[in-house]
C-alpha atoms as a PDB file:
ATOM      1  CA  UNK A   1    -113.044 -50.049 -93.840  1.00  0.00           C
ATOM      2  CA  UNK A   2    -116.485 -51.027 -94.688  1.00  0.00           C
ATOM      3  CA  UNK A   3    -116.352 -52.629 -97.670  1.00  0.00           C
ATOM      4  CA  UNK A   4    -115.972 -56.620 -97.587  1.00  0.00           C
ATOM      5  CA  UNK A   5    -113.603 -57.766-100.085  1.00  0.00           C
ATOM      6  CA  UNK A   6    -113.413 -61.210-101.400  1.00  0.00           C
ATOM      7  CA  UNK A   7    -109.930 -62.014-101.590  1.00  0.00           C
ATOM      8  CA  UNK A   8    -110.534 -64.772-104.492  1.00  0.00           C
ATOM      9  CA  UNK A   9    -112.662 -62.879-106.530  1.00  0.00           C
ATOM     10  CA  UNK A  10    -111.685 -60.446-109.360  1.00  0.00           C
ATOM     11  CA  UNK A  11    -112.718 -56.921-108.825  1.00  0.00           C
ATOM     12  CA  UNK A  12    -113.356 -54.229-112.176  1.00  0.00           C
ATOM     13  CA  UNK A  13    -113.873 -50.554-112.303  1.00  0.00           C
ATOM     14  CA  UNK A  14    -117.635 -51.157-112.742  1.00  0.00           C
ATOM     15  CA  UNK A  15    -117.223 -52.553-109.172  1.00  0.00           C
ATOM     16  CA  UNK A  16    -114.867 -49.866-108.016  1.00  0.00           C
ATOM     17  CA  UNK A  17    -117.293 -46.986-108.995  1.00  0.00           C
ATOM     18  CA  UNK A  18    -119.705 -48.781-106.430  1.00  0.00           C
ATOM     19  CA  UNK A  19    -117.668 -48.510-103.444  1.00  0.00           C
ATOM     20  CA  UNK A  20    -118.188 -45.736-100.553  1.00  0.00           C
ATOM     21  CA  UNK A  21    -117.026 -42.429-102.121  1.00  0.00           C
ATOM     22  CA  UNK A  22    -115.040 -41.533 -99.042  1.00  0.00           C
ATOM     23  CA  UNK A  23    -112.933 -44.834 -99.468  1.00  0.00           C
ATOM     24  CA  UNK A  24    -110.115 -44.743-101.296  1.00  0.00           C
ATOM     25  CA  UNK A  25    -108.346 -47.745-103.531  1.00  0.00           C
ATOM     26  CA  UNK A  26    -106.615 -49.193-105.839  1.00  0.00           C
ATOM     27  CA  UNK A  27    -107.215 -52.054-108.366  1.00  0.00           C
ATOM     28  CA  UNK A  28    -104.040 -53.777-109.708  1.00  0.00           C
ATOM     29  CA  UNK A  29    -104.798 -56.832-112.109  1.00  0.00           C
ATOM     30  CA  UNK A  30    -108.444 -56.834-110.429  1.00  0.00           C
ATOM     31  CA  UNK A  31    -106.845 -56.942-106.687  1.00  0.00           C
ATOM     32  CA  UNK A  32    -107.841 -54.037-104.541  1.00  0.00           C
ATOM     33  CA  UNK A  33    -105.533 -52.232-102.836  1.00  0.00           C
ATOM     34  CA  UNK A  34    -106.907 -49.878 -99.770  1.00  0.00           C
ATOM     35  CA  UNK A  35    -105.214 -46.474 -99.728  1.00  0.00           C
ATOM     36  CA  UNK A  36    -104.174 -45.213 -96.279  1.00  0.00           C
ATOM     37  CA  UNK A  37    -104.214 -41.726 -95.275  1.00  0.00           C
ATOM     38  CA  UNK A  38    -100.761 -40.031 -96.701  1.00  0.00           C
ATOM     39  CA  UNK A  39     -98.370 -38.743 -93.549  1.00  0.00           C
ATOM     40  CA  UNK A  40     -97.923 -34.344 -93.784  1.00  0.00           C
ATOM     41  CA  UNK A  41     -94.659 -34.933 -94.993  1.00  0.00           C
ATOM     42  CA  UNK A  42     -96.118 -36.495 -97.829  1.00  0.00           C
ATOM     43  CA  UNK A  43     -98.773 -34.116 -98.532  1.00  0.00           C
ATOM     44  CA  UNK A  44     -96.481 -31.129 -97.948  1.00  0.00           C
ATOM     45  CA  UNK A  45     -94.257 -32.427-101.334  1.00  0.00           C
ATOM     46  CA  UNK A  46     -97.542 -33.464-103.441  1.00  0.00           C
ATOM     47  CA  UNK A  47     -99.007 -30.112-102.980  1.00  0.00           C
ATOM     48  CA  UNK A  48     -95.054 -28.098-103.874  1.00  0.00           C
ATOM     49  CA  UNK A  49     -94.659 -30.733-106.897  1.00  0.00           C
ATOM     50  CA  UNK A  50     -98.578 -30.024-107.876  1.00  0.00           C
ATOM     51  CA  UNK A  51     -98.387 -26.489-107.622  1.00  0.00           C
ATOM     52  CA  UNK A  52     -94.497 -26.287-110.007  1.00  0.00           C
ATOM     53  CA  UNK A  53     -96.494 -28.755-112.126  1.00  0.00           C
ATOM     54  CA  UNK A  54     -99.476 -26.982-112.657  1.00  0.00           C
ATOM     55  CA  UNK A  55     -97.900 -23.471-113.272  1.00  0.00           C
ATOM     56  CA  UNK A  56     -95.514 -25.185-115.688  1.00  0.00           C
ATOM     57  CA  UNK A  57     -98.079 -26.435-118.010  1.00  0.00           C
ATOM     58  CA  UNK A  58    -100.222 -23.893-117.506  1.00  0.00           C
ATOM     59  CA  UNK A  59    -100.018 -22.419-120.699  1.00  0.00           C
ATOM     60  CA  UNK A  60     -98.648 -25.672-122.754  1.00  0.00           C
ATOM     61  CA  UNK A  61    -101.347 -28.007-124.726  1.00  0.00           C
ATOM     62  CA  UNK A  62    -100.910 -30.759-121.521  1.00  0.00           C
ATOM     63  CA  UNK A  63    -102.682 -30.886-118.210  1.00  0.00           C
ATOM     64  CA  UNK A  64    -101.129 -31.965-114.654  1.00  0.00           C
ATOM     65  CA  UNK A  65    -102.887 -33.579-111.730  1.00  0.00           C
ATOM     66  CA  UNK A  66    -103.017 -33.756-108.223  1.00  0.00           C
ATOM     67  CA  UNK A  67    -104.656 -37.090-106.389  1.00  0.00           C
ATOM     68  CA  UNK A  68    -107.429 -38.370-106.406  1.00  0.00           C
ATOM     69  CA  UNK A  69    -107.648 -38.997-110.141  1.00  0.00           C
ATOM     70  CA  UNK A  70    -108.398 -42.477-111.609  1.00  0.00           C
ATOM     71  CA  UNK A  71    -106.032 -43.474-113.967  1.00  0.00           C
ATOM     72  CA  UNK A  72    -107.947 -46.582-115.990  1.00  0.00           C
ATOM     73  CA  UNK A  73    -105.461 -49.508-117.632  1.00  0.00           C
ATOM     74  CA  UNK A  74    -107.423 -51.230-120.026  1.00  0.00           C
ATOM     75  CA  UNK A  75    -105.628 -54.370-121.546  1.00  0.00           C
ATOM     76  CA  UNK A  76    -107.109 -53.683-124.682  1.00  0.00           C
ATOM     77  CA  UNK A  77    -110.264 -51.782-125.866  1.00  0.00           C
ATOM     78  CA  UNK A  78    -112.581 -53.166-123.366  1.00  0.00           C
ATOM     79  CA  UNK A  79    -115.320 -51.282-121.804  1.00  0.00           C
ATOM     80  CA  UNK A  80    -114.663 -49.077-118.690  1.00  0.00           C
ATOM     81  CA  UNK A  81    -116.794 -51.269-116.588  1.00  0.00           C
ATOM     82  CA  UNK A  82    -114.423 -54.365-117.565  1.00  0.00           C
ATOM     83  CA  UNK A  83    -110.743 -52.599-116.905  1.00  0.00           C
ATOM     84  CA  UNK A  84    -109.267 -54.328-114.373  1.00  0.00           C
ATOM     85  CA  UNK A  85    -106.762 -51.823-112.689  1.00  0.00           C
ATOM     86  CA  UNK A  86    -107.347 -48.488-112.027  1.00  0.00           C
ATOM     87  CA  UNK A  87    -104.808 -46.283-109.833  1.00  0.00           C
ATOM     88  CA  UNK A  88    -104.673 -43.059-108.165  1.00  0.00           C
ATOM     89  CA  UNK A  89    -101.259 -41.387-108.174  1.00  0.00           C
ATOM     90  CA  UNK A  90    -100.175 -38.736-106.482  1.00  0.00           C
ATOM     91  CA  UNK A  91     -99.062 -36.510-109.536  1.00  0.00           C
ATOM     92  CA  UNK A  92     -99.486 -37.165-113.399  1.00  0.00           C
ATOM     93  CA  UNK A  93     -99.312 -35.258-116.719  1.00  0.00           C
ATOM     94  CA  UNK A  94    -101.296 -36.076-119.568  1.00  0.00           C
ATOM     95  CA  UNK A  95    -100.403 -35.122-122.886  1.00  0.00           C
ATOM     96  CA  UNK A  96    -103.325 -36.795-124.960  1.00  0.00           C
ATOM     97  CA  UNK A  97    -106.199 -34.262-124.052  1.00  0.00           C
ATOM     98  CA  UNK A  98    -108.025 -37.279-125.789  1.00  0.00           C
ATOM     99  CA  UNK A  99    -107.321 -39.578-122.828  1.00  0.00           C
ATOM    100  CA  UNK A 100    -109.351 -37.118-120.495  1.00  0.00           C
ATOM    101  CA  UNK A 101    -112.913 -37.671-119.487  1.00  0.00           C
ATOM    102  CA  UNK A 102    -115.292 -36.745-116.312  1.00  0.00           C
ATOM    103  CA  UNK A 103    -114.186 -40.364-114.567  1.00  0.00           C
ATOM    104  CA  UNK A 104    -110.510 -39.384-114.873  1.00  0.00           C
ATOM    105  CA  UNK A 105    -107.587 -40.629-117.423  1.00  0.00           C
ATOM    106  CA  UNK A 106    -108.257 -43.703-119.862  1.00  0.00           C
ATOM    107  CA  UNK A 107    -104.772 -44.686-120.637  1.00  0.00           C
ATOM    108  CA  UNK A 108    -101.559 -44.330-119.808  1.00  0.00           C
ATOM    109  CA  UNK A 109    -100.310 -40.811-118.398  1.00  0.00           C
ATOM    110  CA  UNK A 110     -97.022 -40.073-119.803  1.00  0.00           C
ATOM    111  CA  UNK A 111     -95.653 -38.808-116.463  1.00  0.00           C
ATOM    112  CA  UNK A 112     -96.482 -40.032-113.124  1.00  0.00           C
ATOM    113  CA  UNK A 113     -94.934 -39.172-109.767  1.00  0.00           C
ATOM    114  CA  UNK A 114     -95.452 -41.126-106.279  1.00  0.00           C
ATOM    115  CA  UNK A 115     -94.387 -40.174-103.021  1.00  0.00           C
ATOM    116  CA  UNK A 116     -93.403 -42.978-101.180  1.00  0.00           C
ATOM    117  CA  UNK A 117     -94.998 -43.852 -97.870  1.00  0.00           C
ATOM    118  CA  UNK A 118     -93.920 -46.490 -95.292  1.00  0.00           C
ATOM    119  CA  UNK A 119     -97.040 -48.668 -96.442  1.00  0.00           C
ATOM    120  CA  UNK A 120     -97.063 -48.209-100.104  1.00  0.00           C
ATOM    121  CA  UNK A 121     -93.447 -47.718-100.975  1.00  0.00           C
ATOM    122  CA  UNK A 122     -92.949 -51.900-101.994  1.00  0.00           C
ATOM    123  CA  UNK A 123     -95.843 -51.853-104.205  1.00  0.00           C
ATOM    124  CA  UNK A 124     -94.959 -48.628-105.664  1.00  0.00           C
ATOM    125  CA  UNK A 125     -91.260 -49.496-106.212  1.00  0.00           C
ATOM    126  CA  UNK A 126     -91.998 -53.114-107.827  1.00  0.00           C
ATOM    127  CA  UNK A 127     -95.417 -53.529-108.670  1.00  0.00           C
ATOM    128  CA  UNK A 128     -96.850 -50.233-110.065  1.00  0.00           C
ATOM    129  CA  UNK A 129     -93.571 -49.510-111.650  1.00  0.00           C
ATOM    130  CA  UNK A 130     -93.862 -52.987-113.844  1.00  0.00           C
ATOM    131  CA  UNK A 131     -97.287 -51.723-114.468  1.00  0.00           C
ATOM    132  CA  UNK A 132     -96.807 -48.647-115.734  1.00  0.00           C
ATOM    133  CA  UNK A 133     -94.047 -49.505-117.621  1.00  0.00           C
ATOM    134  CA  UNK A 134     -96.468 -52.247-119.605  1.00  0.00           C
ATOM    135  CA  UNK A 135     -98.699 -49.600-120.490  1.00  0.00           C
ATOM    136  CA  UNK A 136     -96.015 -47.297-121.931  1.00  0.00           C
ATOM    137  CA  UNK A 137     -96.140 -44.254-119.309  1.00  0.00           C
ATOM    138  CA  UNK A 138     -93.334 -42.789-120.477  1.00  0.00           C
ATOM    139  CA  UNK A 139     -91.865 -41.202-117.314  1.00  0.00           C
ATOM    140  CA  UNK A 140     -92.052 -42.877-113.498  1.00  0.00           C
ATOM    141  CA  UNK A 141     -90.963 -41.114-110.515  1.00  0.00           C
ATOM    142  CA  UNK A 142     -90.443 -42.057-106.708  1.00  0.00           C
ATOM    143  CA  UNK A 143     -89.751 -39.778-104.043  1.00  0.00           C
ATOM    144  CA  UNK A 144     -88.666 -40.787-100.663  1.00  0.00           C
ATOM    145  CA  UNK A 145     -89.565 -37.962 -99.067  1.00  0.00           C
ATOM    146  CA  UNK A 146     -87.320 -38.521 -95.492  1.00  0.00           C
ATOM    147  CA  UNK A 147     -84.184 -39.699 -97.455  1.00  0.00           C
ATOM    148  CA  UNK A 148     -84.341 -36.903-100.332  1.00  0.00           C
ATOM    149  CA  UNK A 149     -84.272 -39.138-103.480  1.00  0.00           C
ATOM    150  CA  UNK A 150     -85.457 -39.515-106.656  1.00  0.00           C
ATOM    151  CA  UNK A 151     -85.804 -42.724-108.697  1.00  0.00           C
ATOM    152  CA  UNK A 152     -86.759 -42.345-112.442  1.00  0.00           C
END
């Protein structure tokens, strides 16, 4: 990791967009959140979920995604540079074509999926779930991808 992060200091995307490009986080309320390296296992589901996704919507008036795309939370109608959490989940549809621009989503998806991994799966289960759920995505799902579940 080469970026120094302050822990008292409150990071926004205008901050995020400056870090190294093959570094990969998270902002949650301003916190950064590094982003390990997902196991195969995890990969192997993300690209079979992408892939159903994809050709499902295909030919419907919504798009799907595969990580790495920011996902921006503003609290309110604040300039990109200002939003305080941005997120990169593994899978998400978007109905609001309006939502879309080059840097990503601006809003809340209305579907996300995660894959759970060993060092994410707390944050994703508590955290990012009471997060999403303030911003009205209107469908969360976790898959634990050694135990065969699905939470929505």
């Amino acid at each position: 990791m080469s970026l120094a992060i302050k822990q008292d200091q409150i990071y926004t995307y205008g901050d995020y967009q400056s870090w190294p490009a093959d570094e990969h986080w998270e902002l949650i309320d301003g916190t950064p959140y590094a982003m390990t390296a997902p196991k195969l296992i995890h990969q192997t589901i993300v690209t079979a979920l992408g892939a159903q996704l994809y050709n499902y919507f295909q030919d419907k008036p919504f798009s799907s995604f595969v990580a790495p795309v920011d996902v921006r939370l503003p609290e309110a109608d604040e300039d990109d540079d200002d939003i305080k959490t941005t997120l990169q989940p593994d899978l998400l549809v978007v109905c609001d074509k309006n939502k879309l621009d080059d840097n990503g989503c601006r809003g809340a998806p209305d579907w996300i999926i995660e894959v759970l991994s060993p060092s994410t799966a707390l944050k994703d289960m508590h955290s990012k779930r009471d997060l999403y759920e303030r911003h009205g995505v209107r469908e969360y799902r976790l898959v634990h991808p050694t135990e065969r579940w699905i939470m929505v």
